[in-house]
PDB file of N, CA and C in Angstrom:
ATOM      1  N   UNK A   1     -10.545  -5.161 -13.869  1.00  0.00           N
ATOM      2  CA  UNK A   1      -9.242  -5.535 -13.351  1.00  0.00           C
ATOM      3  C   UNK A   1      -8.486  -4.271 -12.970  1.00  0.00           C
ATOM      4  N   UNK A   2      -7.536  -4.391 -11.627  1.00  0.00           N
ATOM      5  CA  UNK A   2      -7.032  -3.180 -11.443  1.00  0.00           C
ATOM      6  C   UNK A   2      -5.650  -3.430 -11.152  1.00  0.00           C
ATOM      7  N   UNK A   3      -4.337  -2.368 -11.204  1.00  0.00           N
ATOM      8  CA  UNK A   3      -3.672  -2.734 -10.785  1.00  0.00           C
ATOM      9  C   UNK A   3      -3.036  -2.172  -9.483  1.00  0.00           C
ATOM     10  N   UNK A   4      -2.709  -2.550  -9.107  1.00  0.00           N
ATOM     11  CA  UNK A   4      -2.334  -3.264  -6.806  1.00  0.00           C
ATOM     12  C   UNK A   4      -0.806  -3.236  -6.780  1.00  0.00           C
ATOM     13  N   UNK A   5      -0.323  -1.884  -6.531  1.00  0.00           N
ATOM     14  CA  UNK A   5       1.043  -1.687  -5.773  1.00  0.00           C
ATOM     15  C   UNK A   5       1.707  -2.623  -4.283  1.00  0.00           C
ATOM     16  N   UNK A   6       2.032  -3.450  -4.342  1.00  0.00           N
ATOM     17  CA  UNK A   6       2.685  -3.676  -3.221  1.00  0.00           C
ATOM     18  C   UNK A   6       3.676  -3.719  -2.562  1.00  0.00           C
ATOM     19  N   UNK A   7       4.359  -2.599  -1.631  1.00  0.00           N
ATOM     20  CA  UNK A   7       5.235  -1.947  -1.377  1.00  0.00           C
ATOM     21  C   UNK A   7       5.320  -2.940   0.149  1.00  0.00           C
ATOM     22  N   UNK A   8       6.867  -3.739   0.300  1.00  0.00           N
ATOM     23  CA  UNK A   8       7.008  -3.877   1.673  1.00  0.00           C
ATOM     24  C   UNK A   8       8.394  -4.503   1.435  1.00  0.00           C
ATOM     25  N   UNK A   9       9.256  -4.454   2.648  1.00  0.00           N
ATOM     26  CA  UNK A   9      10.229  -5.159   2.792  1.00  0.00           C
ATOM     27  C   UNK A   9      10.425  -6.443   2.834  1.00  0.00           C
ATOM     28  N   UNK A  10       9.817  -7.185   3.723  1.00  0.00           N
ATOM     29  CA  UNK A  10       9.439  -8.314   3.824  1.00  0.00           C
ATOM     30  C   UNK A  10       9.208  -9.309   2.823  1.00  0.00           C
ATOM     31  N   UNK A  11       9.592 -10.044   2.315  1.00  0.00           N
ATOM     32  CA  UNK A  11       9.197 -11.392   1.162  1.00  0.00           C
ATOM     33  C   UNK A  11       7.817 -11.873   1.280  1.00  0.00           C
ATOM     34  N   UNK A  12       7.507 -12.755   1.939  1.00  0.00           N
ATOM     35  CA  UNK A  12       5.960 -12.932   2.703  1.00  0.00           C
ATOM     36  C   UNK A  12       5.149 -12.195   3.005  1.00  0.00           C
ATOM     37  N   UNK A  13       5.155 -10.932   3.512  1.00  0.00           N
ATOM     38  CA  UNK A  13       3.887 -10.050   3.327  1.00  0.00           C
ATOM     39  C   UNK A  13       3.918  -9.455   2.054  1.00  0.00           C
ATOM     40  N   UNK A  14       4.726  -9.760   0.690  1.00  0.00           N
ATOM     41  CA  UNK A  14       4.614  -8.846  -0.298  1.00  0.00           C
ATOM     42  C   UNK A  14       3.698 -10.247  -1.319  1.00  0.00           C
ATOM     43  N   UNK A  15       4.146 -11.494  -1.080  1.00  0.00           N
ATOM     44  CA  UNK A  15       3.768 -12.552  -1.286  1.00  0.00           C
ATOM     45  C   UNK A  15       2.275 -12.865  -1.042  1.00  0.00           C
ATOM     46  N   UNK A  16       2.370 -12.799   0.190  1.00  0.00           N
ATOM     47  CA  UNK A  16       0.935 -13.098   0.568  1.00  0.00           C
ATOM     48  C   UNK A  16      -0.277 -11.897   0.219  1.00  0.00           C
ATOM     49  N   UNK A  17      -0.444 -10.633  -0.175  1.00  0.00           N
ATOM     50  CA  UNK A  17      -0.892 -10.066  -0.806  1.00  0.00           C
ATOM     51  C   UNK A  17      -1.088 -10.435  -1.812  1.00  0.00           C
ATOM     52  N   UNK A  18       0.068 -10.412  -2.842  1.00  0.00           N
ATOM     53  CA  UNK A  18       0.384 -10.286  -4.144  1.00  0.00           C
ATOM     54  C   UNK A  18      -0.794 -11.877  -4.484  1.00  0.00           C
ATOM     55  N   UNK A  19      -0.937 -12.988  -3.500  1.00  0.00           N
ATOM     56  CA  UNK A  19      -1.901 -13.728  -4.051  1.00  0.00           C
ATOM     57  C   UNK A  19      -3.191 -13.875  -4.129  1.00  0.00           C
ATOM     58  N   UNK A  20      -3.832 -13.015  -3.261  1.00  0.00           N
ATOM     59  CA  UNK A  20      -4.858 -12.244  -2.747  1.00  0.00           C
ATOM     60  C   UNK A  20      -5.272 -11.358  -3.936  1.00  0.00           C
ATOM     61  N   UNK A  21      -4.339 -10.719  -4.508  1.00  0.00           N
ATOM     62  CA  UNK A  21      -5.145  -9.867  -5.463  1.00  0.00           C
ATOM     63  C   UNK A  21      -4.857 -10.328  -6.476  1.00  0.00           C
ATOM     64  N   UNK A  22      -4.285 -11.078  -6.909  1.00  0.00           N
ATOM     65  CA  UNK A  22      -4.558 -12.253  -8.051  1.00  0.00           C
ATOM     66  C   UNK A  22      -6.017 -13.272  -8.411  1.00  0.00           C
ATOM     67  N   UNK A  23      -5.632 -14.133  -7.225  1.00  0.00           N
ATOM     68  CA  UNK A  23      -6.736 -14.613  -6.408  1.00  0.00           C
ATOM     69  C   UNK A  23      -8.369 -13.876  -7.468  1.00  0.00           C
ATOM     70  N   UNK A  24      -8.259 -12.707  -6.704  1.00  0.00           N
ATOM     71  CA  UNK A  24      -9.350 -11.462  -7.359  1.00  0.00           C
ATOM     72  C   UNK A  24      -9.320 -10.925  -8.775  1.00  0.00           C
ATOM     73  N   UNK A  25      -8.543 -11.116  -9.007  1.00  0.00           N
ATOM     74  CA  UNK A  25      -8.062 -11.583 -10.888  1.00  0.00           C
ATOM     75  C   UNK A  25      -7.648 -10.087 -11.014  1.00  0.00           C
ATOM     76  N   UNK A  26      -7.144  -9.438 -10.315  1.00  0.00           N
ATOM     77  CA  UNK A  26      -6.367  -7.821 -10.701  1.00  0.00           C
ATOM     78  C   UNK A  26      -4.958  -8.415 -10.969  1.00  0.00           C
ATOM     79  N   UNK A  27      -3.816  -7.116 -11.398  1.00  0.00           N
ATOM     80  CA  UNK A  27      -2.580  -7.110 -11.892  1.00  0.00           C
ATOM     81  C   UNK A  27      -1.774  -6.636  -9.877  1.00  0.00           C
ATOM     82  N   UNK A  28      -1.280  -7.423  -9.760  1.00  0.00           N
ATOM     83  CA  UNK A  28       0.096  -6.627  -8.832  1.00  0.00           C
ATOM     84  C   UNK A  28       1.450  -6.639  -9.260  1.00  0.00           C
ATOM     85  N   UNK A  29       1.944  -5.387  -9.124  1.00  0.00           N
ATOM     86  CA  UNK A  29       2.740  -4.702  -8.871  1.00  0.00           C
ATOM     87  C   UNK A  29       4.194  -4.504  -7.369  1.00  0.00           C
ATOM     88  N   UNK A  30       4.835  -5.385  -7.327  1.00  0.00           N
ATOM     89  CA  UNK A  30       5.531  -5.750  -6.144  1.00  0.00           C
ATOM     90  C   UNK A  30       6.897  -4.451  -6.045  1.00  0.00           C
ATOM     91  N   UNK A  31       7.018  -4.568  -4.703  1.00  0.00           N
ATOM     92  CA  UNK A  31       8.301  -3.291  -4.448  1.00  0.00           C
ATOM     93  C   UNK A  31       9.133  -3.970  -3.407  1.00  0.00           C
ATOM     94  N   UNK A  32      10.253  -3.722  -2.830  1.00  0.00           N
ATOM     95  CA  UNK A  32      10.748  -3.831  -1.763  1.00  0.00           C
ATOM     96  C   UNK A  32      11.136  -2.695  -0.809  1.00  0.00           C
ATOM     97  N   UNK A  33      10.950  -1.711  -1.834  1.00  0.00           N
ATOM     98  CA  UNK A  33      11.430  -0.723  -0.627  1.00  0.00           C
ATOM     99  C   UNK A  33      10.717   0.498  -1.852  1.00  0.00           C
ATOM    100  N   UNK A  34      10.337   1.778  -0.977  1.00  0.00           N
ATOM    101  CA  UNK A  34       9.767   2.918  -0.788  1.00  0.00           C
ATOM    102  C   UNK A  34      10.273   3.339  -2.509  1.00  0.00           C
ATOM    103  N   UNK A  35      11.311   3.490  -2.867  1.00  0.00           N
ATOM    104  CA  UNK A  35      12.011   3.805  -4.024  1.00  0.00           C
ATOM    105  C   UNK A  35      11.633   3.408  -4.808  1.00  0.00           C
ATOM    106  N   UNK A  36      12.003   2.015  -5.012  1.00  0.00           N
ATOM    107  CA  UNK A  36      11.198   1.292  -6.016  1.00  0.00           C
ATOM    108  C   UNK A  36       9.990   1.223  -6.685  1.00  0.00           C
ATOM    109  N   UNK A  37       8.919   1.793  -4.862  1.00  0.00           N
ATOM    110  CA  UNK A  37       7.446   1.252  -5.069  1.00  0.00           C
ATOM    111  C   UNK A  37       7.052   3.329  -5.925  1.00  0.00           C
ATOM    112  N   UNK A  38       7.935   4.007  -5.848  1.00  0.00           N
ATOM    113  CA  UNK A  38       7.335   5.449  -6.113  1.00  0.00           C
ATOM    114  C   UNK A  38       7.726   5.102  -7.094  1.00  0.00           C
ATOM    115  N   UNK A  39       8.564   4.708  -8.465  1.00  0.00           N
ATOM    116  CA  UNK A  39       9.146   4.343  -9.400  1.00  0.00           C
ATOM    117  C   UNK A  39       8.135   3.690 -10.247  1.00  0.00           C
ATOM    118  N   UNK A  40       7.422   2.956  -9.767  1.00  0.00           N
ATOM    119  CA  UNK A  40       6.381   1.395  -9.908  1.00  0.00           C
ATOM    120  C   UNK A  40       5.346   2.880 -10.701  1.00  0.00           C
ATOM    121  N   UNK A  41       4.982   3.091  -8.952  1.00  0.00           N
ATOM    122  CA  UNK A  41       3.412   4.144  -8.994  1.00  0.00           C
ATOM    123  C   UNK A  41       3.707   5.158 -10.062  1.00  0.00           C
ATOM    124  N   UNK A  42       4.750   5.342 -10.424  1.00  0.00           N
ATOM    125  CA  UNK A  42       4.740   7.047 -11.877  1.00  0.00           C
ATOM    126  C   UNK A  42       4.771   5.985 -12.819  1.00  0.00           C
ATOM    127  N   UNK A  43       5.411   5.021 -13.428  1.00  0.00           N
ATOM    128  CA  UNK A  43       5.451   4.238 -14.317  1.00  0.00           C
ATOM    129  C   UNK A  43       3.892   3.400 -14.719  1.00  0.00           C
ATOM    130  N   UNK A  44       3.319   2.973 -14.198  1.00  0.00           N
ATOM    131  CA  UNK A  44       1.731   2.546 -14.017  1.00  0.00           C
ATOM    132  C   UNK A  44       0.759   2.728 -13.848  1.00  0.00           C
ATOM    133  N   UNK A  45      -0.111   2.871 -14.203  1.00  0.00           N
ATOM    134  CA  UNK A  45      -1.300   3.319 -13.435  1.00  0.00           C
ATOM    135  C   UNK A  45      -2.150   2.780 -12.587  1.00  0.00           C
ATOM    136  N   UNK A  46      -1.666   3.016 -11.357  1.00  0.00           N
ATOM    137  CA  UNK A  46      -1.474   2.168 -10.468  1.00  0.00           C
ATOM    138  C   UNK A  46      -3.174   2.547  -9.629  1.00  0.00           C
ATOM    139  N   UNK A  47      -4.119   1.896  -9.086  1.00  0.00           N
ATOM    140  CA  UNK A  47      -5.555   2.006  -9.037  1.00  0.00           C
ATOM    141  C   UNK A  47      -5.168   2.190  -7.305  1.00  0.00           C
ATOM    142  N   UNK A  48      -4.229   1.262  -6.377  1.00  0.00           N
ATOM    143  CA  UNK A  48      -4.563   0.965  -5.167  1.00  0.00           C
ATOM    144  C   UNK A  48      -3.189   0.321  -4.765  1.00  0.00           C
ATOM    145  N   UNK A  49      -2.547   1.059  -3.341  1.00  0.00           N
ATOM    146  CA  UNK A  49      -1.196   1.124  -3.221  1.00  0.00           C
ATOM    147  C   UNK A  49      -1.264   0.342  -1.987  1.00  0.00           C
ATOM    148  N   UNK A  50      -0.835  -0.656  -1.300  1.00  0.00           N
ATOM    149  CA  UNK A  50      -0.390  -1.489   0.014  1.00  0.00           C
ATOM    150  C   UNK A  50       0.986  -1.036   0.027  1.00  0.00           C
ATOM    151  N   UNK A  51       1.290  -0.306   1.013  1.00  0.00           N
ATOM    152  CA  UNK A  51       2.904   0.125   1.263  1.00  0.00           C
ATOM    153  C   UNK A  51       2.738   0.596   2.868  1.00  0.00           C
ATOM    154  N   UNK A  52       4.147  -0.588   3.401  1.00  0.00           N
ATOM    155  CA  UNK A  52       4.765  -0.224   4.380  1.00  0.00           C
ATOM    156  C   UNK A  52       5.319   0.404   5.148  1.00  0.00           C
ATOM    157  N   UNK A  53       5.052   1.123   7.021  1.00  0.00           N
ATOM    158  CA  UNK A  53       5.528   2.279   6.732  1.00  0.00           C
ATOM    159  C   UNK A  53       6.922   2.294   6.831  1.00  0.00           C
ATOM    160  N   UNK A  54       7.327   1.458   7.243  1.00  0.00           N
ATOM    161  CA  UNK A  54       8.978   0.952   7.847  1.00  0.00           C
ATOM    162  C   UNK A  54       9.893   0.188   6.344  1.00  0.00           C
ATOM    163  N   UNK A  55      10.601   0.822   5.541  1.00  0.00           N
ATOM    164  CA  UNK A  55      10.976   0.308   4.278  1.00  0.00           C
ATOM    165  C   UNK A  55      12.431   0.790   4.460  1.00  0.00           C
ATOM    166  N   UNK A  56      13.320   0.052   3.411  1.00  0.00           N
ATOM    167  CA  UNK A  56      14.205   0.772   2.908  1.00  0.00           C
ATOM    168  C   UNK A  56      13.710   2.008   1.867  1.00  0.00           C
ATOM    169  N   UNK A  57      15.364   3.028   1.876  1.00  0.00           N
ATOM    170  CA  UNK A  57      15.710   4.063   1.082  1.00  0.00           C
ATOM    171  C   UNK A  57      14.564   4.889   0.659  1.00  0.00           C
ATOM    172  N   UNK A  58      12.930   4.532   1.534  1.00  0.00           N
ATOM    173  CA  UNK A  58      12.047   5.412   1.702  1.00  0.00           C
ATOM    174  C   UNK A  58      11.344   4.904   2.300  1.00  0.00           C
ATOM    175  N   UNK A  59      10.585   5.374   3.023  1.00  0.00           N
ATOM    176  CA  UNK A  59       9.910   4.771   4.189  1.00  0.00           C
ATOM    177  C   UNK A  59       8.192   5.075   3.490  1.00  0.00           C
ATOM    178  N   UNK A  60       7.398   4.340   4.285  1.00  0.00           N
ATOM    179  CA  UNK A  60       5.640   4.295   3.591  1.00  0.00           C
ATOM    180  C   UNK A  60       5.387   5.877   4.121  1.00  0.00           C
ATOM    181  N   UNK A  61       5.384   6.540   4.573  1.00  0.00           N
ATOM    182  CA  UNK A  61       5.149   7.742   4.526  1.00  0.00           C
ATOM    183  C   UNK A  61       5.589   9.166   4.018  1.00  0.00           C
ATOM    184  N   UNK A  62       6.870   8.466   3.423  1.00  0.00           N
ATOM    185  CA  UNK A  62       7.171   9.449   2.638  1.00  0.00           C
ATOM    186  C   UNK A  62       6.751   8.929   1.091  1.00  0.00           C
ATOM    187  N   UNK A  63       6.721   7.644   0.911  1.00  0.00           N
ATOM    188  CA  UNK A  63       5.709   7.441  -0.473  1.00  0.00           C
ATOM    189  C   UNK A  63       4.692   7.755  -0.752  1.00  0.00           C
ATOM    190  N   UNK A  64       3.592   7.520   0.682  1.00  0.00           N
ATOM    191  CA  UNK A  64       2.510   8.385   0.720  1.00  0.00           C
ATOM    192  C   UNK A  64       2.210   9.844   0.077  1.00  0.00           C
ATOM    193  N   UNK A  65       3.205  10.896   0.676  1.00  0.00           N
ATOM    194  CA  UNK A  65       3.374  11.810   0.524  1.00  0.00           C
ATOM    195  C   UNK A  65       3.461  12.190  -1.378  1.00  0.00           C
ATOM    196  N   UNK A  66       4.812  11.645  -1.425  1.00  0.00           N
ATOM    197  CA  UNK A  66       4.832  12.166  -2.948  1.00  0.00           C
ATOM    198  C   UNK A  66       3.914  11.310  -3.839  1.00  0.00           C
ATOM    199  N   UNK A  67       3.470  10.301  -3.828  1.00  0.00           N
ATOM    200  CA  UNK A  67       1.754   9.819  -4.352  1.00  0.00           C
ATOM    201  C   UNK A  67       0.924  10.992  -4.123  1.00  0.00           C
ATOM    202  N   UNK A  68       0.643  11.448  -3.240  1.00  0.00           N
ATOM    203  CA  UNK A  68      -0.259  12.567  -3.132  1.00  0.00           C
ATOM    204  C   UNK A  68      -0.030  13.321  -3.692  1.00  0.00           C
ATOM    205  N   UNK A  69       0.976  14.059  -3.985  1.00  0.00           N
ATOM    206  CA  UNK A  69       1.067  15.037  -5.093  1.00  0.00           C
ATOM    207  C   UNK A  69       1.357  14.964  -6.095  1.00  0.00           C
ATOM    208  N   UNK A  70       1.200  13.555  -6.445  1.00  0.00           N
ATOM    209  CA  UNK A  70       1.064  13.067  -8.061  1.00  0.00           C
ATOM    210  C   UNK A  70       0.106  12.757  -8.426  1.00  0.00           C
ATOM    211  N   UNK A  71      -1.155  12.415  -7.250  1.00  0.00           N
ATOM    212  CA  UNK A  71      -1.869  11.942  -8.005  1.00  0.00           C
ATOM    213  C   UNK A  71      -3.100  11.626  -6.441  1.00  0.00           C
ATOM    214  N   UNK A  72      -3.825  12.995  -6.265  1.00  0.00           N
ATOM    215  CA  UNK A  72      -4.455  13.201  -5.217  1.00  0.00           C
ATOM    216  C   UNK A  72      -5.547  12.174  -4.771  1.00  0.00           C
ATOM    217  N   UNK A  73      -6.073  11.938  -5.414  1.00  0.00           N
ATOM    218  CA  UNK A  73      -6.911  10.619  -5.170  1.00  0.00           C
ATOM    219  C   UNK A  73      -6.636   9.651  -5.070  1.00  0.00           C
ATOM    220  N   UNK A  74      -5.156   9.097  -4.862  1.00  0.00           N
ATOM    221  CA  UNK A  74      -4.331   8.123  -4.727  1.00  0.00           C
ATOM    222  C   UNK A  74      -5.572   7.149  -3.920  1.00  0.00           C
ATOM    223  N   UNK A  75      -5.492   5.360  -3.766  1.00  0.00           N
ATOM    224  CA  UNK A  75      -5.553   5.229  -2.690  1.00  0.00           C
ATOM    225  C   UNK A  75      -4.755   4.568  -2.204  1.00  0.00           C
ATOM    226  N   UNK A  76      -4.571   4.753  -0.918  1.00  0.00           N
ATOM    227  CA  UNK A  76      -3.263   3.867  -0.279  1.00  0.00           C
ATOM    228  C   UNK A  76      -3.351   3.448   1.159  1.00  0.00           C
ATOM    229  N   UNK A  77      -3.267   2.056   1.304  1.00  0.00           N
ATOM    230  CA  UNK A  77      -3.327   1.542   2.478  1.00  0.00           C
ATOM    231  C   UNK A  77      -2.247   1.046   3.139  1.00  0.00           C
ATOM    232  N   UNK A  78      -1.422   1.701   4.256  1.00  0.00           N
ATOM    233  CA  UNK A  78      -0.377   1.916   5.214  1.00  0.00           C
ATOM    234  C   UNK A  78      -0.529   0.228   5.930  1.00  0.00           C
ATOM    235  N   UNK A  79       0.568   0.137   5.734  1.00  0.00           N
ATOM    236  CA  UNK A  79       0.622  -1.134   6.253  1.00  0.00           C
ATOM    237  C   UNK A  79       1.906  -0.854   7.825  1.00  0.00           C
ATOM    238  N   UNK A  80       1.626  -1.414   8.910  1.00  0.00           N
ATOM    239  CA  UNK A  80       2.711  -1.012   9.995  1.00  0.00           C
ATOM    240  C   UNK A  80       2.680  -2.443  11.029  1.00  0.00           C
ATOM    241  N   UNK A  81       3.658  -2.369  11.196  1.00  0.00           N
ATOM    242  CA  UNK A  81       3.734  -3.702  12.298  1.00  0.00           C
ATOM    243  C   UNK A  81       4.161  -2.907  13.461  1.00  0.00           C
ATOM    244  N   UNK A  82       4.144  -1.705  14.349  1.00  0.00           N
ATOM    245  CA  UNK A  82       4.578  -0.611  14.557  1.00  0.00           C
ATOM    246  C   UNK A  82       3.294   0.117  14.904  1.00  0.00           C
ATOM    247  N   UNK A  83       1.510  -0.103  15.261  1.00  0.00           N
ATOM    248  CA  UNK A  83       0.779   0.906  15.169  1.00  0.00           C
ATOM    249  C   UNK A  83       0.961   1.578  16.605  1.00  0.00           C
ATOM    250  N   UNK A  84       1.108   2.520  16.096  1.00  0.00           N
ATOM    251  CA  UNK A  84       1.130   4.023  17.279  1.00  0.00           C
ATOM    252  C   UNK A  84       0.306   4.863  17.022  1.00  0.00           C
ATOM    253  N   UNK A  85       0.232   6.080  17.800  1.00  0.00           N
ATOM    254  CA  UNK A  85      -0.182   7.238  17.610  1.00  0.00           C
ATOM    255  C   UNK A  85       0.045   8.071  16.575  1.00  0.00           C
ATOM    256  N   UNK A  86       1.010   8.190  16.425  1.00  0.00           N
ATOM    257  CA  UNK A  86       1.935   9.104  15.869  1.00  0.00           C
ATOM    258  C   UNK A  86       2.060   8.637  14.503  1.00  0.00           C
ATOM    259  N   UNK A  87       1.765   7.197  13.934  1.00  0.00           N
ATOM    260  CA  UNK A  87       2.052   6.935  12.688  1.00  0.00           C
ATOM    261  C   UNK A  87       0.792   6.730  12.365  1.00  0.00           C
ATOM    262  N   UNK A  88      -0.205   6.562  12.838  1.00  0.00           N
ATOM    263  CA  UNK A  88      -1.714   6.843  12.661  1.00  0.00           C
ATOM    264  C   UNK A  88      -1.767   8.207  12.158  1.00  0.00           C
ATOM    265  N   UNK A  89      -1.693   9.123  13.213  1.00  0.00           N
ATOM    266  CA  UNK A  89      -1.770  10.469  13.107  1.00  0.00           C
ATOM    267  C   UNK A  89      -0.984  10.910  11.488  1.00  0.00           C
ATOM    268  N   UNK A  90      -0.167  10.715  11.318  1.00  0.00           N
ATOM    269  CA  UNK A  90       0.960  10.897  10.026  1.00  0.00           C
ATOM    270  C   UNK A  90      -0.269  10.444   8.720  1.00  0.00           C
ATOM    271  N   UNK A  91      -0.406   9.034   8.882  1.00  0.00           N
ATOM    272  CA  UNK A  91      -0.941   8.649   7.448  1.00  0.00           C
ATOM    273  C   UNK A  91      -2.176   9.266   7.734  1.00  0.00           C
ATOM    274  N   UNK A  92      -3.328   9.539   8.440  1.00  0.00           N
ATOM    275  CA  UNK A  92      -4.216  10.608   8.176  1.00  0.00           C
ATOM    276  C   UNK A  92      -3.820  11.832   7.786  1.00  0.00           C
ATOM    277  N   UNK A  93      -3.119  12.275   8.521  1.00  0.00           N
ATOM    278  CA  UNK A  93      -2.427  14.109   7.616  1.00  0.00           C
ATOM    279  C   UNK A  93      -2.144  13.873   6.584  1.00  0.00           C
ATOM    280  N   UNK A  94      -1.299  12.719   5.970  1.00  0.00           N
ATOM    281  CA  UNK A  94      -1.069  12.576   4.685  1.00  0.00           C
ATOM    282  C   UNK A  94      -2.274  12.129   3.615  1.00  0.00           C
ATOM    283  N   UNK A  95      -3.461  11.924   4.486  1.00  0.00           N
ATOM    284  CA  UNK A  95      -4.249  11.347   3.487  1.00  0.00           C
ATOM    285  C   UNK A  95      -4.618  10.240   2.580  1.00  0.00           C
ATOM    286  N   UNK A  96      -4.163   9.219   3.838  1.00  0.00           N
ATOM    287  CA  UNK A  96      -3.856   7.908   3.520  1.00  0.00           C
ATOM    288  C   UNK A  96      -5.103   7.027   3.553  1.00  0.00           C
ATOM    289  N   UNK A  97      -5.808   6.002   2.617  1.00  0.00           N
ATOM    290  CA  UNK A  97      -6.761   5.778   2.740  1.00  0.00           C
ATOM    291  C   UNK A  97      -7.221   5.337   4.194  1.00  0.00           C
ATOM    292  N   UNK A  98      -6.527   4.689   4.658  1.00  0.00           N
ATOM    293  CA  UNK A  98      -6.328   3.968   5.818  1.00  0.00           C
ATOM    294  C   UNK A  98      -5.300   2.857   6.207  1.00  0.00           C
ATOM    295  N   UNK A  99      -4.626   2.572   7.212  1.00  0.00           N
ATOM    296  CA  UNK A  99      -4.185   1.564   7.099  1.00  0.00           C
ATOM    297  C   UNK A  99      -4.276   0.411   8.548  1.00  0.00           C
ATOM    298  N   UNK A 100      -3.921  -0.907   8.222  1.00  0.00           N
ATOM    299  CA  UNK A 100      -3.802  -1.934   8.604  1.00  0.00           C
ATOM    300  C   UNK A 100      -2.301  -2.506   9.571  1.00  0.00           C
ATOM    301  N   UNK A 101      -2.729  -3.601  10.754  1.00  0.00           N
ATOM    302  CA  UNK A 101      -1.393  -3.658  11.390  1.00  0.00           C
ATOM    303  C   UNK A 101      -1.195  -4.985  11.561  1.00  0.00           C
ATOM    304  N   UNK A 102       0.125  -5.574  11.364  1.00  0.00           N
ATOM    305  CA  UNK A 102       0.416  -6.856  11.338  1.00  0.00           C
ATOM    306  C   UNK A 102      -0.030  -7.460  12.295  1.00  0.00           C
ATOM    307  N   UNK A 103       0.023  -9.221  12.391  1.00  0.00           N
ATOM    308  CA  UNK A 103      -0.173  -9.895  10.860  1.00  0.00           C
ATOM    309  C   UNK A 103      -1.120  -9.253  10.403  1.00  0.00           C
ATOM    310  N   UNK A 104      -1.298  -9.855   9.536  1.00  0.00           N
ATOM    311  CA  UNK A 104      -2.322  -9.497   8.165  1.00  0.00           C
ATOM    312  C   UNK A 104      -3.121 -10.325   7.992  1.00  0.00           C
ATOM    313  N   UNK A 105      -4.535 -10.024   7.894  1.00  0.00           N
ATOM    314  CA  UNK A 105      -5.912 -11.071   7.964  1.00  0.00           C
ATOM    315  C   UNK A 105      -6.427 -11.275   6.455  1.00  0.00           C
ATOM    316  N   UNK A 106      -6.125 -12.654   5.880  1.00  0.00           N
ATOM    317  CA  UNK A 106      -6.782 -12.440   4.627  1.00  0.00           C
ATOM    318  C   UNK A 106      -8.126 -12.156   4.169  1.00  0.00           C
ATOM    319  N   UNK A 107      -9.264 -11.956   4.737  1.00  0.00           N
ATOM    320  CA  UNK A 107     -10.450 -11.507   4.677  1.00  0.00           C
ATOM    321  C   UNK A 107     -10.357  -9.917   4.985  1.00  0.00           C
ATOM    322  N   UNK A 108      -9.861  -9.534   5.763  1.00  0.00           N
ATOM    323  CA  UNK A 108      -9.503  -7.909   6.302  1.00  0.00           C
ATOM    324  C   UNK A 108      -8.572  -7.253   4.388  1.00  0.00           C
ATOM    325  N   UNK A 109      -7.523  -8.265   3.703  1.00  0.00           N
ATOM    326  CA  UNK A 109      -7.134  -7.639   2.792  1.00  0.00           C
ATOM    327  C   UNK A 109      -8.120  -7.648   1.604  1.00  0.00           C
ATOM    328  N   UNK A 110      -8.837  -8.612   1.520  1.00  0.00           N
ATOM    329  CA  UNK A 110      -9.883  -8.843   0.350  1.00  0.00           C
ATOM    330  C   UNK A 110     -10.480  -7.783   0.724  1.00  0.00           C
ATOM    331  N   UNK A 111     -11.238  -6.972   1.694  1.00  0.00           N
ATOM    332  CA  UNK A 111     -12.438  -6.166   2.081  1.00  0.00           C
ATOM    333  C   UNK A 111     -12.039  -5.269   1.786  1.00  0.00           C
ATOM    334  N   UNK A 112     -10.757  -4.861   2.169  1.00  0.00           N
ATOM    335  CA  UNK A 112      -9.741  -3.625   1.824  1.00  0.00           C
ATOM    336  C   UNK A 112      -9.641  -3.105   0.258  1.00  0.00           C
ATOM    337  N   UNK A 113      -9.374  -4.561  -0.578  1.00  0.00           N
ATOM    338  CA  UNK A 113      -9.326  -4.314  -2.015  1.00  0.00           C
ATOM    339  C   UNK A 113     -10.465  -3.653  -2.181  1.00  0.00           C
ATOM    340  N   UNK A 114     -11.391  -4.125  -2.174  1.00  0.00           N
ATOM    341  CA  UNK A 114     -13.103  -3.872  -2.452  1.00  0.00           C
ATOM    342  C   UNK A 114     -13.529  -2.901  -2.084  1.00  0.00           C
ATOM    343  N   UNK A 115     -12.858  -2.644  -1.173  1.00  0.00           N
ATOM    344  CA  UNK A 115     -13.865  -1.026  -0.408  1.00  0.00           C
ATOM    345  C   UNK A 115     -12.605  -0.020  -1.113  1.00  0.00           C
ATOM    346  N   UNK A 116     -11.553  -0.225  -1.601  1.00  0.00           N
ATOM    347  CA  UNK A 116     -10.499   0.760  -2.126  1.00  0.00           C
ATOM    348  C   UNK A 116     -10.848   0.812  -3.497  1.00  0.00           C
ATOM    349  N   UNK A 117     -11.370   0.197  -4.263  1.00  0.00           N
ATOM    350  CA  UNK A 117     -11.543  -0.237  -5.341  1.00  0.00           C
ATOM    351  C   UNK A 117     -12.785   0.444  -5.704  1.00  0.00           C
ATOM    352  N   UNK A 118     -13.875   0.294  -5.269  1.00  0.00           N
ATOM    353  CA  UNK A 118     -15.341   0.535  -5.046  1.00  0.00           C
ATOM    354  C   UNK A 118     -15.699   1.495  -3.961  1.00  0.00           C
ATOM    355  N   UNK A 119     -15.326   2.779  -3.789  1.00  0.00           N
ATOM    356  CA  UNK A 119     -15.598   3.737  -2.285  1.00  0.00           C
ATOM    357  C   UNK A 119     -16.972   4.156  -2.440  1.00  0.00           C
TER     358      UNK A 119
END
């Protein structure tokens, strides 16, 4: 069993995760905004992070960031409704496991757990 950060603004995409990795019989961990979810991640030991890059009072790439230097092997999958260049480019420099772009495919998040879980 592991436990599954889920960092997003949104009610329903934090929801619809959060049953997904239940579902898979792990612990989640819910956030609404960037603050919260870095708060979550030092407090827990947190296995595998879903965070948004577009949040309140911190945005998914600056959570990224200070995860990484708490805890380098982080993994964390960038979630963006928003994919560009430039925010691609970002969560690779930051060292982001990879991430995903809205909607959200529930077979694409199960595979995600599994391959984050199991590399």
């Amino acid at each position: 069993m592991a436990n599954i950060l889920i960092a997003d603004d949104e009610d329903l995409i934090r929801s619809f995760i959060k049953r997904i990795v239940e579902e898979l019989g792990h612990t989640a961990f819910i956030a609404g905004n960037g603050k919260v979810a870095l708060d979550v991640f030092k407090k827990h030991a947190i296995d595998l992070s879903f965070v948004d890059v577009r949040m309140p009072e911190m945005d998914g790439l600056s959570f990224l960031h200070e995860v990484k230097t708490i805890k380098p092997d982080a993994v964390v999958i960038v979630i963006t409704g928003y994919p560009s260049a430039e925010t691609i480019t970002e969560t690779v420099e930051e060292e982001g496991y990879t991430y995903i772009t809205k909607p959200l495919n529930y077979q694409q998040i199960v595979d995600l757990i599994q391959r984050g879980l199991n590399p």
